[in-house]
Protein backbone atom coordinates (compact mmCIF):
# COMPACT_ATOMS: atom_id res chain seq x y z
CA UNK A 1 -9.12 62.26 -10.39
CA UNK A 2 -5.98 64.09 -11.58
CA UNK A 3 -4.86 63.96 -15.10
CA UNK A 4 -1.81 62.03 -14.31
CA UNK A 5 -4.51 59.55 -12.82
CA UNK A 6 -6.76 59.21 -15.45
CA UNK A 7 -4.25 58.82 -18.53
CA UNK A 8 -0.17 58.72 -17.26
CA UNK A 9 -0.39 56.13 -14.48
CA UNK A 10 -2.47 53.38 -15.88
CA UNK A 11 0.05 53.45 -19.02
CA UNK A 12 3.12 53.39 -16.05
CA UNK A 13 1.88 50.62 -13.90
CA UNK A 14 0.60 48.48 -16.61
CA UNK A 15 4.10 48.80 -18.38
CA UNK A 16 5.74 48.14 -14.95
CA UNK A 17 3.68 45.10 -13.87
CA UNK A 18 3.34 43.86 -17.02
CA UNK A 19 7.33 43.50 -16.87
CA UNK A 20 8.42 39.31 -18.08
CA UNK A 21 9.21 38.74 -14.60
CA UNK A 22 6.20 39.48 -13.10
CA UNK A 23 4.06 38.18 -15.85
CA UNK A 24 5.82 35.26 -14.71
CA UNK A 25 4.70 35.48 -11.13
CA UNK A 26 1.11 35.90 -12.85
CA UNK A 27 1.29 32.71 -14.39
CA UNK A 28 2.29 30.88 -11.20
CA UNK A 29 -0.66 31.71 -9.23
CA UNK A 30 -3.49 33.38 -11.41
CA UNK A 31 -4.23 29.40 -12.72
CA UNK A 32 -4.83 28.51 -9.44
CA UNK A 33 -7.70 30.07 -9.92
CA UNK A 34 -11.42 28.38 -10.24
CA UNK A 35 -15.35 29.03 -9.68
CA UNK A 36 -16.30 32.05 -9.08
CA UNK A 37 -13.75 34.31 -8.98
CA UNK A 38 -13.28 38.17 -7.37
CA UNK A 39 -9.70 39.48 -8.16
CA UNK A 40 -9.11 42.54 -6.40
CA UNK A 41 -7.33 45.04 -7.78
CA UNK A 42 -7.81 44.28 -11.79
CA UNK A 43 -6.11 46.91 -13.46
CA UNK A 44 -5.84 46.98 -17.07
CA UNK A 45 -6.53 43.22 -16.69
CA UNK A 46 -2.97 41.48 -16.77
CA UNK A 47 -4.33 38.48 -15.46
CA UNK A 48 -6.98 37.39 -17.61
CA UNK A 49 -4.56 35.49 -20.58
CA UNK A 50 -3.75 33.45 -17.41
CA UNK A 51 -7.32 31.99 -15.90
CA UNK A 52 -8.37 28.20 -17.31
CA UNK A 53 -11.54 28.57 -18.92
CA UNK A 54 -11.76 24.96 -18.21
CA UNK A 55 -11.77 25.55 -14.26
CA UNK A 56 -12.99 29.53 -14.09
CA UNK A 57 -17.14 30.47 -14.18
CA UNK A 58 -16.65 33.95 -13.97
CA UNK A 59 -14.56 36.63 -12.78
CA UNK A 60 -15.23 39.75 -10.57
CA UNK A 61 -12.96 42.63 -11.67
CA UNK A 62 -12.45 45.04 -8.82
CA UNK A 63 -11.06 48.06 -9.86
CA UNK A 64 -12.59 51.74 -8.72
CA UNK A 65 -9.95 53.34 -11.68
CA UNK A 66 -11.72 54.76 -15.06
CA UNK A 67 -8.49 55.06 -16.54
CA UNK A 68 -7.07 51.41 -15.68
CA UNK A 69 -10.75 50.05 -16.77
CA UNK A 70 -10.57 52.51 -20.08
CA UNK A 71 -6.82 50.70 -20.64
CA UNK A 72 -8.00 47.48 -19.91
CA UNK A 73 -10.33 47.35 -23.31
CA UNK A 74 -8.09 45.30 -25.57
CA UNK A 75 -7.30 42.43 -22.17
CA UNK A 76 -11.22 42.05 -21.86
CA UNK A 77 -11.63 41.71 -25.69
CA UNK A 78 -9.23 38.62 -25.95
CA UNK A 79 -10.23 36.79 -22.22
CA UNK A 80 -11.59 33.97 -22.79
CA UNK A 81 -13.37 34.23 -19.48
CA UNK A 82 -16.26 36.52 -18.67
CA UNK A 83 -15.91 39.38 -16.87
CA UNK A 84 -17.80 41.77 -14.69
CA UNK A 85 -16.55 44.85 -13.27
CA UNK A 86 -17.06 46.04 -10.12
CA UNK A 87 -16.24 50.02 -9.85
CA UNK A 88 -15.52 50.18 -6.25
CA UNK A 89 -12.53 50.16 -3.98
CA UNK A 90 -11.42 46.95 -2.18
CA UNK A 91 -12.76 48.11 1.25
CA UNK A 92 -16.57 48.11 -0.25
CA UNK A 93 -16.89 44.78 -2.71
CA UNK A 94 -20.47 44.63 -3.18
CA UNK A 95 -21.19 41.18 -2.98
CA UNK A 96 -22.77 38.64 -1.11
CA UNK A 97 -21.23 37.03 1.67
CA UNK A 98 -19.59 33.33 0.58
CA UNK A 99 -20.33 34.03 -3.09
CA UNK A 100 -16.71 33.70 -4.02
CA UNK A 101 -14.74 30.25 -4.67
CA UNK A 102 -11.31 31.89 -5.54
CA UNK A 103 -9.93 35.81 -4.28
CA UNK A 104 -7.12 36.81 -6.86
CA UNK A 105 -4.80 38.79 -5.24
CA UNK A 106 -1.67 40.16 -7.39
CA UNK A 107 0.42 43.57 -6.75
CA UNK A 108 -2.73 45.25 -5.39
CA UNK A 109 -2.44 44.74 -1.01
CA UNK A 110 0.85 47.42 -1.51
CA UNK A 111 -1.71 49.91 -2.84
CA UNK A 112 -4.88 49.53 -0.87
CA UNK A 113 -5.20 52.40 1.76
CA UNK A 114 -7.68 50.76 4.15
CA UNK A 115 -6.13 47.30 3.71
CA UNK A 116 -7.04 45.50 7.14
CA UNK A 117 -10.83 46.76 6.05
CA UNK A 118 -10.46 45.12 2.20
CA UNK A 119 -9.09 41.89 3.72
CA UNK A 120 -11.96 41.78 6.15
CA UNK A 121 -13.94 41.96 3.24
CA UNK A 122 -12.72 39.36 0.94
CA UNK A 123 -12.30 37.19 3.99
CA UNK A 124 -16.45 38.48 4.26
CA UNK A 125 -17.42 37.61 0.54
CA UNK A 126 -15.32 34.26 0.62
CA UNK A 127 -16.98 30.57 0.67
CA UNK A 128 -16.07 28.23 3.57
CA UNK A 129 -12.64 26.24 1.76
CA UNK A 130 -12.52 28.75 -0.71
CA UNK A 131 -8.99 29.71 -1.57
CA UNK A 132 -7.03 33.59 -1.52
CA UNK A 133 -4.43 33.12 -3.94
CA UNK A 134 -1.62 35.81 -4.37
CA UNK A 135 1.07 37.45 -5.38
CA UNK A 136 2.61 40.39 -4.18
CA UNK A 137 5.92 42.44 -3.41
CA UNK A 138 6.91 44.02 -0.61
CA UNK A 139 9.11 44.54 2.59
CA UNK A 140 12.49 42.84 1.99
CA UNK A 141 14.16 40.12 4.53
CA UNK A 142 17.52 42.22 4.98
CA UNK A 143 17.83 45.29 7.01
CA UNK A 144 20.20 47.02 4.42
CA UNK A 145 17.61 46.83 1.52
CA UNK A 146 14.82 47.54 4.17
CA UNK A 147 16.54 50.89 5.33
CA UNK A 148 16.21 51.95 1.00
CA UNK A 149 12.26 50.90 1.45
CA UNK A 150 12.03 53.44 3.64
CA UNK A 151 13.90 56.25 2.07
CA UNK A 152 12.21 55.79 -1.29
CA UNK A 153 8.76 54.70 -0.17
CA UNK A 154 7.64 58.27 0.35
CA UNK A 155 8.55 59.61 -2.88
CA UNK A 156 7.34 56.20 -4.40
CA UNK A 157 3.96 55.97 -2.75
CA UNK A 158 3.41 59.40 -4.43
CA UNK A 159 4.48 58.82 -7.86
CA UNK A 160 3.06 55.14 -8.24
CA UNK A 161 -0.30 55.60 -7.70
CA UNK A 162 -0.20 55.11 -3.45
CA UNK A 163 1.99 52.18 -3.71
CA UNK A 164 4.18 50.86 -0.48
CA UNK A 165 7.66 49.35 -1.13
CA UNK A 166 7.74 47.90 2.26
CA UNK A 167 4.49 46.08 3.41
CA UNK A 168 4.90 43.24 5.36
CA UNK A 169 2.84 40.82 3.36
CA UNK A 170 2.50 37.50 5.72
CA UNK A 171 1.56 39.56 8.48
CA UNK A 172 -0.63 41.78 6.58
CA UNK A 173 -2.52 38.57 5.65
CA UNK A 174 -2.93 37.10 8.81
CA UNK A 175 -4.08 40.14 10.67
CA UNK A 176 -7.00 40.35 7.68
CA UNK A 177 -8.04 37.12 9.07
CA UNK A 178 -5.78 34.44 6.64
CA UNK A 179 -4.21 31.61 7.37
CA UNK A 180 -1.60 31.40 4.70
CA UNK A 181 -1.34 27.39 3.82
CA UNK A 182 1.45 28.00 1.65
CA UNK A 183 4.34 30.24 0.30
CA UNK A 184 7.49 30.84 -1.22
CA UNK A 185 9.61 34.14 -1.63
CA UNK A 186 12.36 35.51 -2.97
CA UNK A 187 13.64 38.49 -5.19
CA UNK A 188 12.90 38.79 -8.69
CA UNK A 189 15.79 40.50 -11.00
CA UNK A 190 15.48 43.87 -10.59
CA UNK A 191 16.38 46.99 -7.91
CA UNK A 192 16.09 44.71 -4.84
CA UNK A 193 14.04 48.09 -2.75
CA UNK A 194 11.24 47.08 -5.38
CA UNK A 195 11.30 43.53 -6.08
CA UNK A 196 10.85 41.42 -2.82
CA UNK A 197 8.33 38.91 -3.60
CA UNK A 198 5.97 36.77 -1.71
CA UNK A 199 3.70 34.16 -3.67
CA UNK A 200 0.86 31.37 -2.35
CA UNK A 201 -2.54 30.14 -1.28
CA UNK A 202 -4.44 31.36 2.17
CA UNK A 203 -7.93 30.92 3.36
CA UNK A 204 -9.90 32.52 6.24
CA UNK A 205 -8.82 31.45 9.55
């Protein structure tokens, strides 16, 4: 791990998805949330002010980053949740197979290198009527914005930690093996190459 890794990026993409707007996006879906819960992808934990202790047992935080578990220190302090972390990337969660009520899914699938393998796998670890909830940005609706994804998303995925402007999310999700049960979309304010967003609720098909 570089030294930009380990110390410049985790301050940069907690400062960028930690943004109002997106904290609002957090606060749409992340409540959804209940049981046991794996969220994929936890970062410097963002998410955890927005779990109901009244509904959440525990959560699994995936996240294979020293440096984003290192800044997460002061989130984990004030959750009022408990938390376990899980050091590995998405495409190995070690756990067992329908241990998992909720999957918490939030600006991670754009970052994911392997991500038809990590969907497999929380698809895998996933009860039967247990819920993926998400949130996530990605390829725009309109070809003019869609032709900037592509110009910047090489120089992008470099800089921001392997990040894709352009993913298509719905079709990401159902070739991972979700049927997505419900979703809305739209931009949030913001350059529009970066801030095409798709929200909802999918389980395994």
């Amino acid at each position: 791990m570089s030294l930009y890794e380990r110390y410049v990026l985790p301050h940069l993409i907690n400062v960028a998805c930690g943004n109002k707007d997106i904290t609002k996006q957090r606060s749409r879906v992340v409540p959804q949330a209940s049981g046991r819960v794996l969220e994929i992808g936890m970062g410097t934990g963002l998410n955890l002010r927005h779990y109901d202790p009244d509904k959440v047992e525990l959560v699994w935080g995936l996240e294979p980053s020293l440096g984003m578990r290192k800044k997460a220190s002061r989130n984990l302090e004030q959750s009022r949740v408990p938390v376990e972390w899980l050091d590995l990337p998405s495409e190995e969660i070690p756990l067992d197979d329908h241990s998992v009520d909720t999957v918490v899914l939030t600006y991670t699938l754009c970052t994911i290198p392997d991500w038809q393998k990590a969907l497999e796998q929380m698809r895998r670890v996933l009860k039967p009527g247990g819920t993926l909830v998400f949130s996530e940005h990605g390829e725009a609706p309109d070809e003019a914005v869609q032709r900037w994804q592509r110009r910047i998303n090489p120089l992008w995925n470099r800089i921001a930690g392997g990040c894709h402007l352009n993913r298509p999310i719905p079709d990401l999700l159902d070739q991972g093996g979700f049927r997505i049960d419900h979703m809305e979309s739209g931009y949030l304010p913001g350059p529009k190459f970066a801030t095409f967003n798709y929200w909802g609720q999918a389980q395994a098909a």
